[in-house]
Protein backbone atom coordinates (compact mmCIF):
# COMPACT_ATOMS: atom_id res chain seq x y z
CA UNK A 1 -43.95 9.13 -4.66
CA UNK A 2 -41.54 11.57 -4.21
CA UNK A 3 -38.29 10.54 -4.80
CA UNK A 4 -35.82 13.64 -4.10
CA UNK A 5 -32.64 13.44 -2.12
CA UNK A 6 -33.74 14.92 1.10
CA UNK A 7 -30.02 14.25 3.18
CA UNK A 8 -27.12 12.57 3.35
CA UNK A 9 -25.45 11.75 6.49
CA UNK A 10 -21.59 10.31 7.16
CA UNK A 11 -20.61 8.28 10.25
CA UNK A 12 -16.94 6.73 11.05
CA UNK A 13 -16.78 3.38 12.58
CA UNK A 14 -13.91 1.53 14.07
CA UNK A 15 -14.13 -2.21 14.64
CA UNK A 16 -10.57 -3.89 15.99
CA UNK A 17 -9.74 -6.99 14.09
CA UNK A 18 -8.55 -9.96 16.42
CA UNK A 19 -5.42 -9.62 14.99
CA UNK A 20 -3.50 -8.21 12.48
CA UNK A 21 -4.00 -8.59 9.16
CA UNK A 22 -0.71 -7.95 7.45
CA UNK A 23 0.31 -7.71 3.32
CA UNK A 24 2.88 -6.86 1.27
CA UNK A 25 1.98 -3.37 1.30
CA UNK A 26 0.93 -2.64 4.91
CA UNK A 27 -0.49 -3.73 8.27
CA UNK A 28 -4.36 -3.25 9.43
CA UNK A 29 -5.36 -3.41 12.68
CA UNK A 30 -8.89 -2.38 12.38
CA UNK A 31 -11.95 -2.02 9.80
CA UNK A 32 -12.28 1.39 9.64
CA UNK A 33 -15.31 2.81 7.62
CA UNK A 34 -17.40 5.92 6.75
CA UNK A 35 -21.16 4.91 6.92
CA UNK A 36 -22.90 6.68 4.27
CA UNK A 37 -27.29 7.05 5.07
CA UNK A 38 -28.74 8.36 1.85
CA UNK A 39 -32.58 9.56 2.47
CA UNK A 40 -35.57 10.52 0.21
CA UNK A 41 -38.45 12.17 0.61
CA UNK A 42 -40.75 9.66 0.62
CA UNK A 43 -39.07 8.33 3.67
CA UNK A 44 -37.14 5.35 2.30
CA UNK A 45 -33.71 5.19 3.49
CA UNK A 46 -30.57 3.71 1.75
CA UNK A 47 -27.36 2.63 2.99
CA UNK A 48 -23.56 2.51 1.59
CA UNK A 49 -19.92 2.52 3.39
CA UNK A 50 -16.34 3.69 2.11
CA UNK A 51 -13.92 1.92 3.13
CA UNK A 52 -10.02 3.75 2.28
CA UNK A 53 -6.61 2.16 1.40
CA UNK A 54 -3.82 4.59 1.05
CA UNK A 55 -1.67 1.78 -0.73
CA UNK A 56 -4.32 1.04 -3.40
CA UNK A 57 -6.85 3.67 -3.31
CA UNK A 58 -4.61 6.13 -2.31
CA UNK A 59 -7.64 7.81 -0.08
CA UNK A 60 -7.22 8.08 3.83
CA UNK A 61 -10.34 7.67 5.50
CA UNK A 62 -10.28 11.66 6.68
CA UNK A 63 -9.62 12.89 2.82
CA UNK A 64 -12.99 10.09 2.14
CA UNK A 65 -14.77 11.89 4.59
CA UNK A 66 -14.21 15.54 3.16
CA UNK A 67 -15.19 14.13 -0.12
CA UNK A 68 -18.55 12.64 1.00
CA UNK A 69 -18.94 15.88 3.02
CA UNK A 70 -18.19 18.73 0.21
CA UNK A 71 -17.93 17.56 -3.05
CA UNK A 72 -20.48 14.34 -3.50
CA UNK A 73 -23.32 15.72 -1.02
CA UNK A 74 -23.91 19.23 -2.42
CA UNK A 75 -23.96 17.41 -6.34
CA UNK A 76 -26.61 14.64 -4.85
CA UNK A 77 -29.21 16.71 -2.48
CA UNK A 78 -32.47 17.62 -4.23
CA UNK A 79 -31.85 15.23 -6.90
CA UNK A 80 -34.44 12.72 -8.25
CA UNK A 81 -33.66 9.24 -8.19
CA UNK A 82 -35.64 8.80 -11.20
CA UNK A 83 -32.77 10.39 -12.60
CA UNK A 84 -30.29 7.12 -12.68
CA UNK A 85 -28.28 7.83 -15.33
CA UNK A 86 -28.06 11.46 -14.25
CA UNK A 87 -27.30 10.66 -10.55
CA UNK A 88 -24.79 7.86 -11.31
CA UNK A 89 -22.92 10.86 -13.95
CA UNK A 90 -23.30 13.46 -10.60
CA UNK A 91 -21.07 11.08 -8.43
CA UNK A 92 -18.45 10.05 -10.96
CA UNK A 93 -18.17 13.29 -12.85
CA UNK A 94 -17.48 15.31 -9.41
CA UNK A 95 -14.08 14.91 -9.02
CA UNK A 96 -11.24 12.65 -10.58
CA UNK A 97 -10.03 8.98 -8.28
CA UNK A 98 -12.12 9.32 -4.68
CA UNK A 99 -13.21 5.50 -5.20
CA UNK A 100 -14.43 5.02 -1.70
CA UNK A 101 -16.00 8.43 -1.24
CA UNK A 102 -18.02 7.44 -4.78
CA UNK A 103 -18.55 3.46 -3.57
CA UNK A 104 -20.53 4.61 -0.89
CA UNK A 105 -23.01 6.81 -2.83
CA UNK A 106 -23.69 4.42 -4.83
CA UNK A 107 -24.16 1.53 -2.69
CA UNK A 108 -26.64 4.04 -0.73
CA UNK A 109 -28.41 4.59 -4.51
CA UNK A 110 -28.19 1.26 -5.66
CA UNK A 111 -30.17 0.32 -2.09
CA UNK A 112 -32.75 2.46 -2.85
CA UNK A 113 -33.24 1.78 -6.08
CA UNK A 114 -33.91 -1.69 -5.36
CA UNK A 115 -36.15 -1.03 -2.59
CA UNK A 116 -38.22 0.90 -5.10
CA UNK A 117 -38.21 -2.32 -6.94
CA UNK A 118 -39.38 -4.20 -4.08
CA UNK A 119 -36.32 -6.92 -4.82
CA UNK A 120 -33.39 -7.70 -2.99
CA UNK A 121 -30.14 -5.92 -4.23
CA UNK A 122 -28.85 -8.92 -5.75
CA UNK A 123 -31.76 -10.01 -7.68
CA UNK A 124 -31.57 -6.58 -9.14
CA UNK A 125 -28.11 -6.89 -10.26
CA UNK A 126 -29.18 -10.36 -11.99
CA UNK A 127 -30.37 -12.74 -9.56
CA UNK A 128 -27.97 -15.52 -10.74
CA UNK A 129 -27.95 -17.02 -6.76
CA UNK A 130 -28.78 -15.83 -3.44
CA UNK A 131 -25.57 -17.43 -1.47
CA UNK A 132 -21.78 -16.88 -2.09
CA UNK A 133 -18.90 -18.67 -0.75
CA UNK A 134 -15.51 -16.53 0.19
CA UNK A 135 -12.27 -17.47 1.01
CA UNK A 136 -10.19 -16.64 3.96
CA UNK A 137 -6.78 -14.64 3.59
CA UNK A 138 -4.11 -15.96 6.05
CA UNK A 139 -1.98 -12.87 6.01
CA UNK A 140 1.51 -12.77 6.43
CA UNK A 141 3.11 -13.89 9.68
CA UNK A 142 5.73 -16.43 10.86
CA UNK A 143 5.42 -20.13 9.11
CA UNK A 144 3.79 -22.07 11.70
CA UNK A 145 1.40 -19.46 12.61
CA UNK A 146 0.27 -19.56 9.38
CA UNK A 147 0.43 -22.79 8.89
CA UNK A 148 -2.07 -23.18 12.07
CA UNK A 149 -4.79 -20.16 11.12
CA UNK A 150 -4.95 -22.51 7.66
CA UNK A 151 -5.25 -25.33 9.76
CA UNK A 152 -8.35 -23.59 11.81
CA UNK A 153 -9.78 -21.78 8.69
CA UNK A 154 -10.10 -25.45 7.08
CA UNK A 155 -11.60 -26.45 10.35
CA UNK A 156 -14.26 -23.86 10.55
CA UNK A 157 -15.59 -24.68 6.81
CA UNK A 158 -13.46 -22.49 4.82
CA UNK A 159 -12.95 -24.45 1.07
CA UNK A 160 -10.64 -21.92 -0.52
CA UNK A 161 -7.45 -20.02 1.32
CA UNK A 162 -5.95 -17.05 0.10
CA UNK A 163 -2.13 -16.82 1.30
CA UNK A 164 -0.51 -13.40 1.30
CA UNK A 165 3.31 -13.24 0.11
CA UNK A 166 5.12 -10.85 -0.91
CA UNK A 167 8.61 -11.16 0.35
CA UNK A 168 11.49 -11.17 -1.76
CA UNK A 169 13.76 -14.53 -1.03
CA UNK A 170 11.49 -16.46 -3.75
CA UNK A 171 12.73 -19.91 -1.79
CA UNK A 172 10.93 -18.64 1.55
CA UNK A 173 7.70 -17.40 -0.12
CA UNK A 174 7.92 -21.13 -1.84
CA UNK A 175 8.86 -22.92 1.25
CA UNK A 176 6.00 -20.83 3.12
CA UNK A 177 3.13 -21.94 0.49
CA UNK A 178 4.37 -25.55 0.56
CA UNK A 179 4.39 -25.68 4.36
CA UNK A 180 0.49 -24.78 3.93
CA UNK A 181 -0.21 -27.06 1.03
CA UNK A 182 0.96 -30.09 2.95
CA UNK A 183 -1.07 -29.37 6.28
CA UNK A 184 -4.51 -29.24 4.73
CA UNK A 185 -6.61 -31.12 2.46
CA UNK A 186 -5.89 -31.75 -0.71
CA UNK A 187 -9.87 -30.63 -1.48
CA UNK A 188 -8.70 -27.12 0.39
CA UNK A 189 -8.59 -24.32 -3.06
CA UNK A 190 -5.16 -22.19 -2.21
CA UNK A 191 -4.70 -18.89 -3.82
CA UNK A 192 -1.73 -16.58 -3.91
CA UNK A 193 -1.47 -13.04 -3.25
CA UNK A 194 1.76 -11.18 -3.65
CA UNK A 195 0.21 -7.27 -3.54
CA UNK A 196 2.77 -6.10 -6.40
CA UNK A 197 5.69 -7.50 -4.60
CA UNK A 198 7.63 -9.22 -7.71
CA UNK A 199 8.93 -8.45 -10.81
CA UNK A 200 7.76 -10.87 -14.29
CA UNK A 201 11.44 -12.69 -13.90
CA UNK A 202 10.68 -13.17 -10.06
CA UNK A 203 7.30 -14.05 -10.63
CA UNK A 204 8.42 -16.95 -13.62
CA UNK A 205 11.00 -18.29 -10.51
CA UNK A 206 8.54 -18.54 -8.06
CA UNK A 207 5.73 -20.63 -10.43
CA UNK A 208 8.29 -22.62 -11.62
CA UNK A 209 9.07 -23.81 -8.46
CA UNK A 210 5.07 -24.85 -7.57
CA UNK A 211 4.43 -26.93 -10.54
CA UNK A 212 3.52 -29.73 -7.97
CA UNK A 213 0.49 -27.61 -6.94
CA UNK A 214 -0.64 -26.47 -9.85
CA UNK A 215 -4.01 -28.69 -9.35
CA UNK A 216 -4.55 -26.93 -6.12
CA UNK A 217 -3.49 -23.40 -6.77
CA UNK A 218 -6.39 -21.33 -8.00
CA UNK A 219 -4.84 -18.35 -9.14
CA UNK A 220 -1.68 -15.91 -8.55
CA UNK A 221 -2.98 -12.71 -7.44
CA UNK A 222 -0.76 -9.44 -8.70
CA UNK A 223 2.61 -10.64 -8.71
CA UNK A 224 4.36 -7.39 -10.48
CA UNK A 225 3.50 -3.63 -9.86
CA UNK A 226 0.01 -2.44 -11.09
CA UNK A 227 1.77 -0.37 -13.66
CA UNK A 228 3.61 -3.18 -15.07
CA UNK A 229 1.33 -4.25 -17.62
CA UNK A 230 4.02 -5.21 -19.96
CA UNK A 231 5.38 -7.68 -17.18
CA UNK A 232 2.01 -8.99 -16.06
CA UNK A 233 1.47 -10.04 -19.82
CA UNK A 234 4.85 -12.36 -19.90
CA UNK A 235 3.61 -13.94 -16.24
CA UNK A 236 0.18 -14.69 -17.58
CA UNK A 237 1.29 -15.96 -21.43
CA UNK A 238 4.50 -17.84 -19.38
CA UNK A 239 2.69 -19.57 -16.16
CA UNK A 240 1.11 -22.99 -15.85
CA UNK A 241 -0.62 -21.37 -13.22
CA UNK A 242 -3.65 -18.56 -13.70
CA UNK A 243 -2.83 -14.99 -13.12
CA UNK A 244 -5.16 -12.58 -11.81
CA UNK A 245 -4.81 -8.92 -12.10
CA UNK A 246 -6.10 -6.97 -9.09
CA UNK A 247 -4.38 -3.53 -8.57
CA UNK A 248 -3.95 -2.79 -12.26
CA UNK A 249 -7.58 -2.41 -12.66
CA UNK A 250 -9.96 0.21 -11.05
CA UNK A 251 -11.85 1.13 -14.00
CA UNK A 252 -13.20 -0.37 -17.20
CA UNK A 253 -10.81 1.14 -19.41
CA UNK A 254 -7.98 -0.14 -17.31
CA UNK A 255 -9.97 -3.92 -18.08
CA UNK A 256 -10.32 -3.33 -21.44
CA UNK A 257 -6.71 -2.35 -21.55
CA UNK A 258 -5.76 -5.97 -20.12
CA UNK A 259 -8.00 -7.67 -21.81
CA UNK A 260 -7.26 -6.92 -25.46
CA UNK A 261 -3.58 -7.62 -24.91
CA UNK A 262 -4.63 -11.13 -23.23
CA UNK A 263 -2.66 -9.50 -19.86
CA UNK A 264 -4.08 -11.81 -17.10
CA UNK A 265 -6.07 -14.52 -16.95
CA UNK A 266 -8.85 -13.23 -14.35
CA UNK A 267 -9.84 -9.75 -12.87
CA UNK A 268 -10.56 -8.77 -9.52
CA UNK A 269 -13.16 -6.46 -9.01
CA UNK A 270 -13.67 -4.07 -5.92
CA UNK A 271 -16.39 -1.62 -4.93
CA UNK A 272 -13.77 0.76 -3.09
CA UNK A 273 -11.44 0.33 -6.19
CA UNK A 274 -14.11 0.75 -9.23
CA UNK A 275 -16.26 3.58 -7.35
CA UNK A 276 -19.63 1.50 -6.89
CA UNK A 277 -21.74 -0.84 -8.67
CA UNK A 278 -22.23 0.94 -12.21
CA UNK A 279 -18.34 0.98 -12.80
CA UNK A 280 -18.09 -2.82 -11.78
CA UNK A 281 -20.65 -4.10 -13.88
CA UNK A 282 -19.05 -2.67 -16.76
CA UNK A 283 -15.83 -4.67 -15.98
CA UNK A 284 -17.91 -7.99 -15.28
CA UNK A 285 -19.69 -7.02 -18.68
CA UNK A 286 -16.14 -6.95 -20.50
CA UNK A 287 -14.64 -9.58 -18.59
CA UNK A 288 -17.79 -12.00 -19.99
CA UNK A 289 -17.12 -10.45 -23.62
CA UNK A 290 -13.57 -11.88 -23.59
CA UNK A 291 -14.45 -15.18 -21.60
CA UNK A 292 -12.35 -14.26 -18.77
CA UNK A 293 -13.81 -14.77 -15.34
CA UNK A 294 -13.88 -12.65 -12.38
CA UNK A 295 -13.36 -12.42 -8.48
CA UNK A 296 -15.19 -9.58 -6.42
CA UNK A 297 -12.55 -8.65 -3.52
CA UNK A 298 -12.64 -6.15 -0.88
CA UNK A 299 -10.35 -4.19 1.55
CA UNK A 300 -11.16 -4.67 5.56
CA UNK A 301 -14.31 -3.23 5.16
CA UNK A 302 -17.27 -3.05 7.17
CA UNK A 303 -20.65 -5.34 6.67
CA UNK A 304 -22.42 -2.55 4.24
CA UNK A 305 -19.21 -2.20 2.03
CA UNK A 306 -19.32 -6.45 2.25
CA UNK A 307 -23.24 -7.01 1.81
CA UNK A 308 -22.81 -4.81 -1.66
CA UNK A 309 -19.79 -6.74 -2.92
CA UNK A 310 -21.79 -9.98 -1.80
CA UNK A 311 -24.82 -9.17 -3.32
CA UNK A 312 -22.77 -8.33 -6.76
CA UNK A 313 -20.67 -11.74 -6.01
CA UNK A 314 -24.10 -13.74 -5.89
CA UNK A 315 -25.70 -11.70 -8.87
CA UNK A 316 -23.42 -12.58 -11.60
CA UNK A 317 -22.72 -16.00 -13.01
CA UNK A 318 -19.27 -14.82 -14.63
CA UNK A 319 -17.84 -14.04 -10.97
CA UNK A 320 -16.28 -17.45 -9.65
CA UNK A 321 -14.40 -15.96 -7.09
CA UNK A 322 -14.87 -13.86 -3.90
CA UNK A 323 -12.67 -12.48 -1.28
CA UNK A 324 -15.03 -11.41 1.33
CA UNK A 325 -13.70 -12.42 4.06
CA UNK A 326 -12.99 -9.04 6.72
CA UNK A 327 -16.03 -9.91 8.45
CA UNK A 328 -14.59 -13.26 9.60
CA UNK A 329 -11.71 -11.00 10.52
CA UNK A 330 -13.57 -8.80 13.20
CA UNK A 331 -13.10 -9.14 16.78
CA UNK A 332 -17.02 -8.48 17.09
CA UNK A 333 -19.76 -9.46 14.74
CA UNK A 334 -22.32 -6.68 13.78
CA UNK A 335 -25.47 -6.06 14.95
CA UNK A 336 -27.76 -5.86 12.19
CA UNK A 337 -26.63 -7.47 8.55
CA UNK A 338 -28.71 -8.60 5.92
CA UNK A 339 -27.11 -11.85 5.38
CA UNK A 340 -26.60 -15.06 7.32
CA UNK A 341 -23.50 -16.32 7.62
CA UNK A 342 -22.84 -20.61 7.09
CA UNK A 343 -19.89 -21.49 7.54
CA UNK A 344 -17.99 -19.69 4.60
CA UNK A 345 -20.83 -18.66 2.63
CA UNK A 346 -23.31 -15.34 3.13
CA UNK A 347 -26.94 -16.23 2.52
CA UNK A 348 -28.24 -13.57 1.23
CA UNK A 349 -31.90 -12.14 3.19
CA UNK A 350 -34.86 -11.88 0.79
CA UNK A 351 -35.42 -7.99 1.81
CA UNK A 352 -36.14 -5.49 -0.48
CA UNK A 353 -32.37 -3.54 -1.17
CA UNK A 354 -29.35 -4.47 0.64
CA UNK A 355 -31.50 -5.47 3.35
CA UNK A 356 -30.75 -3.83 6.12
């Protein structure tokens, strides 16, 4: 077979969400994505999507675009994909940050490599299940419509909620998670985002005030700035309540980092944040190491960017969290994805690849 990179083509997408989805950080209206088609020789065909985030990635999806377009294509055609360890040092060695631009590649690679295979994608990553359950992130809006989207999330199957806060009157954010607490089941998992929007000593006030729920709340997602690794440490070694670290980590250096000074208490991996698969199994790999667990996340992406991060999710017994949840969020389903959907779980499809 011959297994050369014959071309690489770039679409944009734009799906409208059916409503806003709004964080600490910013407002999205719509999953906008870059659909990356990878294609070899032999005429097998593999597929990836970037999805940007100026407040995290710090990529706009027309700087993603010029990336794909100049710098990543001209380093991948007429390369063998025999050549893994090669390839995977052509996309990450090409130019410094560009997470999305280098997600996308490798999703596309990753897809053919385990079509060569003849396995699903997630049986090639490790095969640990073939189904993964997500939560659903009520963003932030006013209390009772909040309160209701829990209500309806609950009602449509959803086991876990995520709740996006981020304001600073620490009495409101509390009030607001409370509200939510006390209209759904006590089985319902909650989990707390703030998107960097505290500092440790606001972070210590807020906890302190939801020792009550400590049997229902998951995890606290990010309280302080992504830079604040000093303060993240005194949250984690000062909460009754887990800490996750999300923003503070994109590579597995910046894991390593928080995991020898014992700086969270989970990690949150994401494809657009970690530049593909290869980068984010090195971060599960270290995560496992130190005992610490993980969560695979996502931006609003589109169902490519979310069938990778799925198909990692389901692979790996050490990830007990995912946040997959922007297809839920768009105002129409896709076409052709290579998962079922059940309520709040993706069943993976038993296709060679991603599936598609």
């Amino acid at each position: 077979m011959t297994l050369t990179i014959s071309d690489i083509t770039c679409e944009t997408t734009y799906t409208p969400l059916k409503h806003p989805f709004v964080t600490a950080q910013h407002t999205v209206k719509e999953i906008a994505a870059i659909g990356v088609t990878i294609n070899l020789e032999n005429g097998l065909v593999g597929h990836g999507a970037a999805t940007a985030n100026e407040v995290v990635t710090g990529d706009t999806l027309d700087s993603a675009l010029v990336i794909l377009k100049e710098v990543l294509k001209p380093r991948l055609l007429g390369q063998d994909l025999s050549s893994w360890e090669f390839l995977l040092g052509q996309v990450h060695s090409a130019i410094k940050g560009n997470g999305p631009a280098k997600a996308a590649c490798e999703i596309a690679l990753y897809d053919l490599r385990a079509q060569l295979f003849q396995v699903p994608l997630y049986q090639y990553l490790g095969g640990f299940s073939s189904s993964v359950a997500t939560d659903f992130t009520i963003g932030i809006g006013q209390p009772e419509a909040m309160v209701k989207e829990a209500l309806e999330k609950q009602a449509a199957g959803f086991k876990s909620l995520k709740i996006k806060v981020g304001g600073t009157d620490i009495p409101k954010e509390v009030d607001q998670i409370k509200k939510i607490a006390q209209a759904t089941k006590k089985a319902t998992r909650l989990r707390i985002d703030a998107n960097q929007a505290w500092n440790a000593k606001e972070s210590l006030q807020l906890i302190s005030q939801l020792e009550n729920l400590t049997d229902r709340i998951d995890f606290i997602e990010q309280p302080v700035k992504a830079y604040d690794i000093r303060g993240l440490k005194q949250v984690t070694e000062n909460s009754a309540i887990p800490i996750m670290a999300d923003e503070s980590v994109f590579s597995a250096q910046d894991a390593l980092n928080l995991l020898q000074q014992g700086a969270c208490d989970y990690i949150n991996i994401k494809l657009m944040k970690t530049g593909g698969l290869s980068q984010a199994e090195k971060i599960n790999q270290l995560c496992e190491l130190y005992g610490i667990n993980c969560m695979v996340g996502c931006m609003i992406e589109s169902a490519s960017g979310i069938a990778a991060a799925a198909a990692f999710a389901a692979a790996h017994q050490n990830v007990k969290f995912a946040d997959l949840d922007s297809v839920f969020m768009a105002a129409d389903a896709a076409d052709n994805v290579p998962y079922a959907l059940d309520r709040d779980s993706f069943i993976l499809k038993e296709k060679p690849g991603l599936g598609f």
